[in-house]
C-alpha atoms as a PDB file:
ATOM      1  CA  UNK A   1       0.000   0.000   0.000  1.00  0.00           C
ATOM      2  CA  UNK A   2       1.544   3.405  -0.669  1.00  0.00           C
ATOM      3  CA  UNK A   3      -0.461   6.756   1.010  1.00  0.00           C
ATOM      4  CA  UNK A   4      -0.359   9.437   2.921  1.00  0.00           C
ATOM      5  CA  UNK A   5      -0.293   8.195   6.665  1.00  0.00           C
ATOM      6  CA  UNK A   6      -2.429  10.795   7.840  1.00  0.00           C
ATOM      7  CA  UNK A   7      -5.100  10.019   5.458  1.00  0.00           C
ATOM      8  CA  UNK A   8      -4.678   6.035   5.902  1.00  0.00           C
ATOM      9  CA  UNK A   9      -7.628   4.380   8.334  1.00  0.00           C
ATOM     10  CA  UNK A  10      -7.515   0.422   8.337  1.00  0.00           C
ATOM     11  CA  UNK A  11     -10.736  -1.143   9.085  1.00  0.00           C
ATOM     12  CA  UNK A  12     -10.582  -1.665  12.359  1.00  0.00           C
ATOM     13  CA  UNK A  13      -9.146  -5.188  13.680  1.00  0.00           C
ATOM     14  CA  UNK A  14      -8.832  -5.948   9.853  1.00  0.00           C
ATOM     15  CA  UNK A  15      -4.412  -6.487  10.156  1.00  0.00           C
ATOM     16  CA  UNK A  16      -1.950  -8.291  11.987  1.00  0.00           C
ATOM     17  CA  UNK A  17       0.765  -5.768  11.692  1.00  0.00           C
ATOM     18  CA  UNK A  18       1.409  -1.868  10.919  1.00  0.00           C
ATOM     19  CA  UNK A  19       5.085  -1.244   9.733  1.00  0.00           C
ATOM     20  CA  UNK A  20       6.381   2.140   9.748  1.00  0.00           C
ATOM     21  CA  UNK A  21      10.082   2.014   8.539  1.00  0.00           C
ATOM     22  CA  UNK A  22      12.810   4.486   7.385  1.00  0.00           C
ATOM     23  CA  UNK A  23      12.269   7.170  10.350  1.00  0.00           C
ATOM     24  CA  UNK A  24       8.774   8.010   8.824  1.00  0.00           C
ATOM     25  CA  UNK A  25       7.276   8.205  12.065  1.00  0.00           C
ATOM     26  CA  UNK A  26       7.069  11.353  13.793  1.00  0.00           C
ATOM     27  CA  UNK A  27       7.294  14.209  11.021  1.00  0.00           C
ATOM     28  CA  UNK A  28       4.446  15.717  12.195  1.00  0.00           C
ATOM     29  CA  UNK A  29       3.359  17.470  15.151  1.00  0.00           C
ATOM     30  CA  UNK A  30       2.710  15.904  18.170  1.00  0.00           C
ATOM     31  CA  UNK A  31      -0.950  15.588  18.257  1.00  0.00           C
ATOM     32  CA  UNK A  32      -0.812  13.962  14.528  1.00  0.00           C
ATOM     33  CA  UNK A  33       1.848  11.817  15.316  1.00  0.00           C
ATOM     34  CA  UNK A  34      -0.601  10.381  18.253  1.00  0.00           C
ATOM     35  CA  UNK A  35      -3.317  10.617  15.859  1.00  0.00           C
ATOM     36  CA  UNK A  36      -1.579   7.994  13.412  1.00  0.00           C
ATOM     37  CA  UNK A  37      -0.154   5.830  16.286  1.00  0.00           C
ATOM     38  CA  UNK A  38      -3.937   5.314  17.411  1.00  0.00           C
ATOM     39  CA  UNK A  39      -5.250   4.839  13.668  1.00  0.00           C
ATOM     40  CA  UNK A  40      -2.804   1.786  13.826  1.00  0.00           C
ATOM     41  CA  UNK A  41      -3.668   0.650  16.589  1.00  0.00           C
ATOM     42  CA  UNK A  42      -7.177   0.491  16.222  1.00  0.00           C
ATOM     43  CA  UNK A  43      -6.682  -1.241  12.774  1.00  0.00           C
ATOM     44  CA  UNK A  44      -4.866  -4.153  14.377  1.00  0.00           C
ATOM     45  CA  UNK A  45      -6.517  -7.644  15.559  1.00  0.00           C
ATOM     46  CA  UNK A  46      -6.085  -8.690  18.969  1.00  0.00           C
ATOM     47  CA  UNK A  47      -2.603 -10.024  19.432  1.00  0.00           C
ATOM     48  CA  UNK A  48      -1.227  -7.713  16.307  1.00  0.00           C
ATOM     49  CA  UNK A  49       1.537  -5.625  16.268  1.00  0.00           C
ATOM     50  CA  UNK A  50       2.381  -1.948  15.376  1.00  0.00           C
ATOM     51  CA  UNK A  51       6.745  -1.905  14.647  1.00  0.00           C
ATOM     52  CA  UNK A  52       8.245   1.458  14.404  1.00  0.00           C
ATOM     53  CA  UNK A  53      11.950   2.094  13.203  1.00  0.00           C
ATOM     54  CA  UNK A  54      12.469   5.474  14.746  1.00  0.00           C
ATOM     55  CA  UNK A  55      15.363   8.056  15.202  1.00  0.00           C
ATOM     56  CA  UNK A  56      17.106   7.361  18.662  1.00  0.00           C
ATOM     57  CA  UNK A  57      17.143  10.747  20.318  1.00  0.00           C
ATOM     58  CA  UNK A  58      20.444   9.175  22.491  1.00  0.00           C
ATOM     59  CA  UNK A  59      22.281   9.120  19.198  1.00  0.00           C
ATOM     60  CA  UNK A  60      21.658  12.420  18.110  1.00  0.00           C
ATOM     61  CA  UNK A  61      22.107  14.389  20.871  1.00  0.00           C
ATOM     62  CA  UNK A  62      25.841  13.349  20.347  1.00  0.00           C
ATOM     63  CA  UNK A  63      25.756  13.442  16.927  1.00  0.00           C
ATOM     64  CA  UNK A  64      24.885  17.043  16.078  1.00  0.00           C
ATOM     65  CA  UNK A  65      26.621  19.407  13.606  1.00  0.00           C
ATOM     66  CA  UNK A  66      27.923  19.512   9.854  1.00  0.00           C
ATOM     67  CA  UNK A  67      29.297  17.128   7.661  1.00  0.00           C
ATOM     68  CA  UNK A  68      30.085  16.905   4.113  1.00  0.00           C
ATOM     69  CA  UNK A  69      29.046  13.926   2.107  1.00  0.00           C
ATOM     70  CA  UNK A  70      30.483  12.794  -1.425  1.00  0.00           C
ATOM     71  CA  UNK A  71      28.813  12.013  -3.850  1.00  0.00           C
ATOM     72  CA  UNK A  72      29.253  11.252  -7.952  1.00  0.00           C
ATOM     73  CA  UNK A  73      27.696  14.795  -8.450  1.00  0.00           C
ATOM     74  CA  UNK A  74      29.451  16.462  -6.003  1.00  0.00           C
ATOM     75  CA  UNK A  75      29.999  17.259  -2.151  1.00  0.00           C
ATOM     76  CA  UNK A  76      26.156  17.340  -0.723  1.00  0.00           C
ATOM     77  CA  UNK A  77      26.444  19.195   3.248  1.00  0.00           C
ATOM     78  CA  UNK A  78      24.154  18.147   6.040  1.00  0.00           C
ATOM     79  CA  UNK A  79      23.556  19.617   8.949  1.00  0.00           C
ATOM     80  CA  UNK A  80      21.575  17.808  11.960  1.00  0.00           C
ATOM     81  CA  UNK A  81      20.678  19.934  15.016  1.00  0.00           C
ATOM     82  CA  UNK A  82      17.951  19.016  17.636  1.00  0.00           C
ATOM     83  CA  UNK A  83      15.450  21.721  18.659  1.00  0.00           C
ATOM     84  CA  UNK A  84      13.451  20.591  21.859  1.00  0.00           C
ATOM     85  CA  UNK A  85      12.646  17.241  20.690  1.00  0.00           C
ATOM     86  CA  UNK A  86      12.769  17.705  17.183  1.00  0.00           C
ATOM     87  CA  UNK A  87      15.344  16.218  14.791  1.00  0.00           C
ATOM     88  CA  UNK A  88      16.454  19.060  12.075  1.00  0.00           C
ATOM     89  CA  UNK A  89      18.410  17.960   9.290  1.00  0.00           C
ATOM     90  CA  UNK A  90      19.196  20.584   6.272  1.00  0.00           C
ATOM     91  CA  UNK A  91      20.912  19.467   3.222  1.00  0.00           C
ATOM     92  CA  UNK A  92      22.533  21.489   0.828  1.00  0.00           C
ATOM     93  CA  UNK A  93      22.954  20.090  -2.701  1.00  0.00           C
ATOM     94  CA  UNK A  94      25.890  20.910  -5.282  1.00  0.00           C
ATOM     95  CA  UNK A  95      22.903  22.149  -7.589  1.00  0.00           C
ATOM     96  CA  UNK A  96      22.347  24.484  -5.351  1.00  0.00           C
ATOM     97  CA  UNK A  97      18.971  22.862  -3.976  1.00  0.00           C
ATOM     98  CA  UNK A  98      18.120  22.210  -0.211  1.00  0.00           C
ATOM     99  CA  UNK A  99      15.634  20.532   1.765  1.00  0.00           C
ATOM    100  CA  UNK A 100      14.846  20.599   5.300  1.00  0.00           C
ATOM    101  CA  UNK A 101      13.170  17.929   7.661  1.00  0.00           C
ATOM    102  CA  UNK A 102      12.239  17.534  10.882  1.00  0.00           C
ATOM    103  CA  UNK A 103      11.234  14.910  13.018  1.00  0.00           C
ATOM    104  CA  UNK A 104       9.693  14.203  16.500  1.00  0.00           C
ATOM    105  CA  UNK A 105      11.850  12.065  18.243  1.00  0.00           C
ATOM    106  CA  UNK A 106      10.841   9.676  21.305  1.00  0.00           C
ATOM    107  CA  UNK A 107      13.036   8.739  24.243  1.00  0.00           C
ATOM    108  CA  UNK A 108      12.024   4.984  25.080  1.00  0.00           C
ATOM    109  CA  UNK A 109       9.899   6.219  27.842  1.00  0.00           C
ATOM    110  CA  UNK A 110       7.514   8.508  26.045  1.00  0.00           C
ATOM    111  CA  UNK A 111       7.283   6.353  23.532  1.00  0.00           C
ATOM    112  CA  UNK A 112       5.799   3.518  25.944  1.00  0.00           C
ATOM    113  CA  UNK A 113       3.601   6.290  27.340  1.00  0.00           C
ATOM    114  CA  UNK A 114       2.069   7.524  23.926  1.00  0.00           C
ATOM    115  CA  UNK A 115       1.809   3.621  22.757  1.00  0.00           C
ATOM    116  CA  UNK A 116      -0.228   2.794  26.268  1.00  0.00           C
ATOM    117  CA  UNK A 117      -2.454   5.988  25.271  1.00  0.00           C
ATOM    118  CA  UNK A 118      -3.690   4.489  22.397  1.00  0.00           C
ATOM    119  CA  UNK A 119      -4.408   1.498  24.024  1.00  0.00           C
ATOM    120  CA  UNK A 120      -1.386  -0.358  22.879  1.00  0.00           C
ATOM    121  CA  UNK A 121       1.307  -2.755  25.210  1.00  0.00           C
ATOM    122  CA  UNK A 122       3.386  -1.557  27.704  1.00  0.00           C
ATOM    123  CA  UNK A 123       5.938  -3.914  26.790  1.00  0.00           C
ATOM    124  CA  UNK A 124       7.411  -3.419  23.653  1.00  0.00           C
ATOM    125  CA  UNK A 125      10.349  -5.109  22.030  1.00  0.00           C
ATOM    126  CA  UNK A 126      12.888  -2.545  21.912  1.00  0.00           C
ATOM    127  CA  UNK A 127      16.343  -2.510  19.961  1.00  0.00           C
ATOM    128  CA  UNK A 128      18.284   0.196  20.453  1.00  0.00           C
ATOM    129  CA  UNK A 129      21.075   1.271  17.873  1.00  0.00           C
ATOM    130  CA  UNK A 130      21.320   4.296  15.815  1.00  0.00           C
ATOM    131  CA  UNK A 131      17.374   3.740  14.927  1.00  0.00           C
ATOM    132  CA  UNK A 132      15.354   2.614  17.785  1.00  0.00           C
ATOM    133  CA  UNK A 133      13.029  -0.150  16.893  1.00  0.00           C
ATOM    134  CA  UNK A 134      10.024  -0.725  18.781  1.00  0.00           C
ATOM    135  CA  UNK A 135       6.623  -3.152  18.332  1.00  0.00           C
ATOM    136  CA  UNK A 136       3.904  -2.950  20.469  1.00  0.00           C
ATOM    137  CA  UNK A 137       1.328  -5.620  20.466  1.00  0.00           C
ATOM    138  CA  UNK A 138      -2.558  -5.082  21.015  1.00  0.00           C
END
């Protein structure tokens, strides 16, 4: 399936899992991003799981500034700061393009807490590495 998160609504109890990979949770504000976590939840039967690969706030906190990144059309720049608990990353092309993103990011504990809001586990499997991969079960 390919759409717009904020737009998707599974039938409710009609999936065994929600995947959200590649960091594409949390772009939005906080009350979306809670939004979505509860759409997935509510689509999943009893005993399903929701797995999110996020951003590990840990990891960026020490990982903040500039670097410069080659590649076959040039030297691309990045720079990753965190505002609050937002992850901003600008990148600045040798076209002379740039994009910006952002993204919310969710020490372990807040992430239990916004998972148990929408009526998720308060267990979750949890790997922890550069991306913090969670799945909470219904």
């Amino acid at each position: 399936m390919h759409a717009d998160i904020r737009d998707y609504r599974p039938e409710p109890g009609g999936v065994d899992v929600a995947i959200v990979m590649s960091q594409s949770f949390g772009y939005f504000d906080p009350t979306t991003n809670r939004d979505v976590l509860g759409w997935l939840a509510a689509g999943l039967r009893k005993g399903g799981r929701v797995i999110l690969d996020l951003w590990n706030q840990e990891f960026f906190a020490a990982h903040q500034g500039e670097r410069e990144l080659e590649t076959a059309s040039g030297v691309v720049r990045e720079s990753k700061r965190l505002n609050g608990d937002r992850l901003c990353v600008q990148l600045d092309y040798p076209d002379g393009a740039h994009e910006e993103f952002e993204w919310q990011l969710f020490p372990p504990a807040q992430m239990i807490s916004l998972a148990q809001s929408v009526g998720l586990g308060s267990n979750p499997l949890l790997r922890r590495l550069r991306h913090c991969e969670y799945a909470f079960s219904r």
